[in-house]
PDB file of N, CA and C in Angstrom:
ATOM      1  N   UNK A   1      38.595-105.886 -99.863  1.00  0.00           N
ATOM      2  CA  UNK A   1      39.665-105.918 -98.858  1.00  0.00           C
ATOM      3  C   UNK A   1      39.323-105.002 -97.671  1.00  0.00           C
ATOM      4  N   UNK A   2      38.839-103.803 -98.151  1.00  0.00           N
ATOM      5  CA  UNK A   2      38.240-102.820 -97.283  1.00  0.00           C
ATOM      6  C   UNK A   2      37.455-103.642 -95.788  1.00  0.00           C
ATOM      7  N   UNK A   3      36.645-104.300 -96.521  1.00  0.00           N
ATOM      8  CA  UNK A   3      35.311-104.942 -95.586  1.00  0.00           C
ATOM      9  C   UNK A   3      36.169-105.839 -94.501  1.00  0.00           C
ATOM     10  N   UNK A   4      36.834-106.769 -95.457  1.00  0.00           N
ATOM     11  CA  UNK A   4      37.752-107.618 -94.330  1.00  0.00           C
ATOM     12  C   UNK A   4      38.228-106.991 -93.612  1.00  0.00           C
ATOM     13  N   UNK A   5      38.899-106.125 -93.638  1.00  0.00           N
ATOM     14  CA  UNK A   5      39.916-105.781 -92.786  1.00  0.00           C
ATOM     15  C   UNK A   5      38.709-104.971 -91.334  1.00  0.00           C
ATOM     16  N   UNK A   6      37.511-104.261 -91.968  1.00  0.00           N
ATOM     17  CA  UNK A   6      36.737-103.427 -91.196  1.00  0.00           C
ATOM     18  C   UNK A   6      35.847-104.912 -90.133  1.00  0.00           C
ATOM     19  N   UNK A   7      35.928-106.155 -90.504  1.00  0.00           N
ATOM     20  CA  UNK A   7      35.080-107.765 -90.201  1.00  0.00           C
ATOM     21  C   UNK A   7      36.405-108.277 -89.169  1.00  0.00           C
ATOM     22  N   UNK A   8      37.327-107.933 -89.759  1.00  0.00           N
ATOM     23  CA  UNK A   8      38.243-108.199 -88.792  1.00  0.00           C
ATOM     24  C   UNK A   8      38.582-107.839 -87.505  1.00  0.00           C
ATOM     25  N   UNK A   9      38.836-106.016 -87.427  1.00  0.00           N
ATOM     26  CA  UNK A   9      38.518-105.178 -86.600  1.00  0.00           C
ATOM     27  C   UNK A   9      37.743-105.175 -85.549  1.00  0.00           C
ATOM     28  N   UNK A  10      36.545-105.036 -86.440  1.00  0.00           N
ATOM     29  CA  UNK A  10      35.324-105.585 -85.309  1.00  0.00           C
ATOM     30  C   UNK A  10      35.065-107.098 -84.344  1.00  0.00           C
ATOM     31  N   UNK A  11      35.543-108.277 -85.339  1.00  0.00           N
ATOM     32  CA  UNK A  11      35.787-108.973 -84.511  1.00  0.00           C
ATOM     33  C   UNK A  11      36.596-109.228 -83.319  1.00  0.00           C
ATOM     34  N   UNK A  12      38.155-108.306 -83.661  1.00  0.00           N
ATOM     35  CA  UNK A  12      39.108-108.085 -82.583  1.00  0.00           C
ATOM     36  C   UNK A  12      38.268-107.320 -81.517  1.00  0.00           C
ATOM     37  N   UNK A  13      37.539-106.438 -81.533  1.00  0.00           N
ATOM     38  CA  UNK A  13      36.846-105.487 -80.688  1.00  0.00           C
ATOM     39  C   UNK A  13      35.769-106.712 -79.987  1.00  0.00           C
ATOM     40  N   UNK A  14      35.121-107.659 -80.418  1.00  0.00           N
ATOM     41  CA  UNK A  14      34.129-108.366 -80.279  1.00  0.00           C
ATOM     42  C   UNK A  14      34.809-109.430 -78.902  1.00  0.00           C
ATOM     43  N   UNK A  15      36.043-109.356 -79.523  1.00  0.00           N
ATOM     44  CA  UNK A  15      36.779-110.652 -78.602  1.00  0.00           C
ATOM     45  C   UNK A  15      37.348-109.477 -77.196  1.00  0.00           C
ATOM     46  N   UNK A  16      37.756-108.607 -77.331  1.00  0.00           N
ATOM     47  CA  UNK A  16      38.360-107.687 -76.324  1.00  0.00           C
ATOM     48  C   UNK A  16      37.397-107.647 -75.179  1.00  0.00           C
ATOM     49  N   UNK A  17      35.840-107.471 -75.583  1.00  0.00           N
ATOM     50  CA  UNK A  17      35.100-107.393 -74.985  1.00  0.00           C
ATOM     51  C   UNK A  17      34.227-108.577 -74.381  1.00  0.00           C
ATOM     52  N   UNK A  18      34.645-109.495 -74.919  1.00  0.00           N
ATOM     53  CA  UNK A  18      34.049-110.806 -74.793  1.00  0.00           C
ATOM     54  C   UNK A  18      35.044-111.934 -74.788  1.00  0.00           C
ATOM     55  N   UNK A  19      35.766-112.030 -73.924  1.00  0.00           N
ATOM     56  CA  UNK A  19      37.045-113.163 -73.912  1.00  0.00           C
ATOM     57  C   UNK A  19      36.631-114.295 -73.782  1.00  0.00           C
ATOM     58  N   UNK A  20      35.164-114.808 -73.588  1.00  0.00           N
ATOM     59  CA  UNK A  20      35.339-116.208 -73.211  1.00  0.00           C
ATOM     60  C   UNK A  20      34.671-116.597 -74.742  1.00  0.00           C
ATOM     61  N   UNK A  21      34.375-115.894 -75.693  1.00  0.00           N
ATOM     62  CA  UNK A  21      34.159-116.470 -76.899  1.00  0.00           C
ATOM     63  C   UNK A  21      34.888-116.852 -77.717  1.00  0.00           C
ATOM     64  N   UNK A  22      34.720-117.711 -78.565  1.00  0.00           N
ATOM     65  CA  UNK A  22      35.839-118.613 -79.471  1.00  0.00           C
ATOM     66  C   UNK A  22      35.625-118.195 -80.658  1.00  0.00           C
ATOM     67  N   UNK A  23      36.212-118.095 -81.293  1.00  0.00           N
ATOM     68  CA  UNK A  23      36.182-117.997 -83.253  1.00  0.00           C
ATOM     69  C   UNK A  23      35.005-118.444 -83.998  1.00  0.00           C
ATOM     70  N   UNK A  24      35.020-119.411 -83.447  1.00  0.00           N
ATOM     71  CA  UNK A  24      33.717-120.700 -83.775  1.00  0.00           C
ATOM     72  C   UNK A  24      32.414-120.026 -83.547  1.00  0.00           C
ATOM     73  N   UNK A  25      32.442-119.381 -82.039  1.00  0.00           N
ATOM     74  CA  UNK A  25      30.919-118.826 -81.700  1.00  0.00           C
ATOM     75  C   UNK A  25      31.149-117.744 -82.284  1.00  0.00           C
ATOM     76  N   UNK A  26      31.527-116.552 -83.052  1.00  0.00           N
ATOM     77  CA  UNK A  26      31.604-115.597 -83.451  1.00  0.00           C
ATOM     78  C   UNK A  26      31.774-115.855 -84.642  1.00  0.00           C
ATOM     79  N   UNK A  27      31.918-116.987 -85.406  1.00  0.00           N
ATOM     80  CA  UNK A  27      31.475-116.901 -86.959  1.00  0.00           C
ATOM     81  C   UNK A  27      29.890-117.579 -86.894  1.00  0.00           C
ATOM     82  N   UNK A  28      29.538-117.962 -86.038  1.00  0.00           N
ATOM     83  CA  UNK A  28      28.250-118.809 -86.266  1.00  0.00           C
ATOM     84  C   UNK A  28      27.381-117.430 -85.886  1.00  0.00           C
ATOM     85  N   UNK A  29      27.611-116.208 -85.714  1.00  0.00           N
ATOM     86  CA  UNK A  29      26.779-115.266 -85.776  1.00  0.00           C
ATOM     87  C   UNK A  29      26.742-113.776 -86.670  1.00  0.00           C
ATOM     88  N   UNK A  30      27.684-114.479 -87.536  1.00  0.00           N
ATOM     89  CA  UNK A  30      27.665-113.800 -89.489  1.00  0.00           C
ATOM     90  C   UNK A  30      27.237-114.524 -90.345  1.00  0.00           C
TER      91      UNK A  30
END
């Protein structure tokens, strides 16, 4: 649960910084 929540996080941070990426392109690079 730990990890998710820390995969999650980072992805929120990933998107803050990167708005024109979609869900889609940011799981195809885990």
């Amino acid at each position: 649960m730990k990890r998710d929540r820390a995969m999650e996080e980072l992805r929120a941070l990933v998107l803050a910084n990167n708005p024109q990426l979609t869900s889609a392109e940011l799981d195809k690079t885990h």
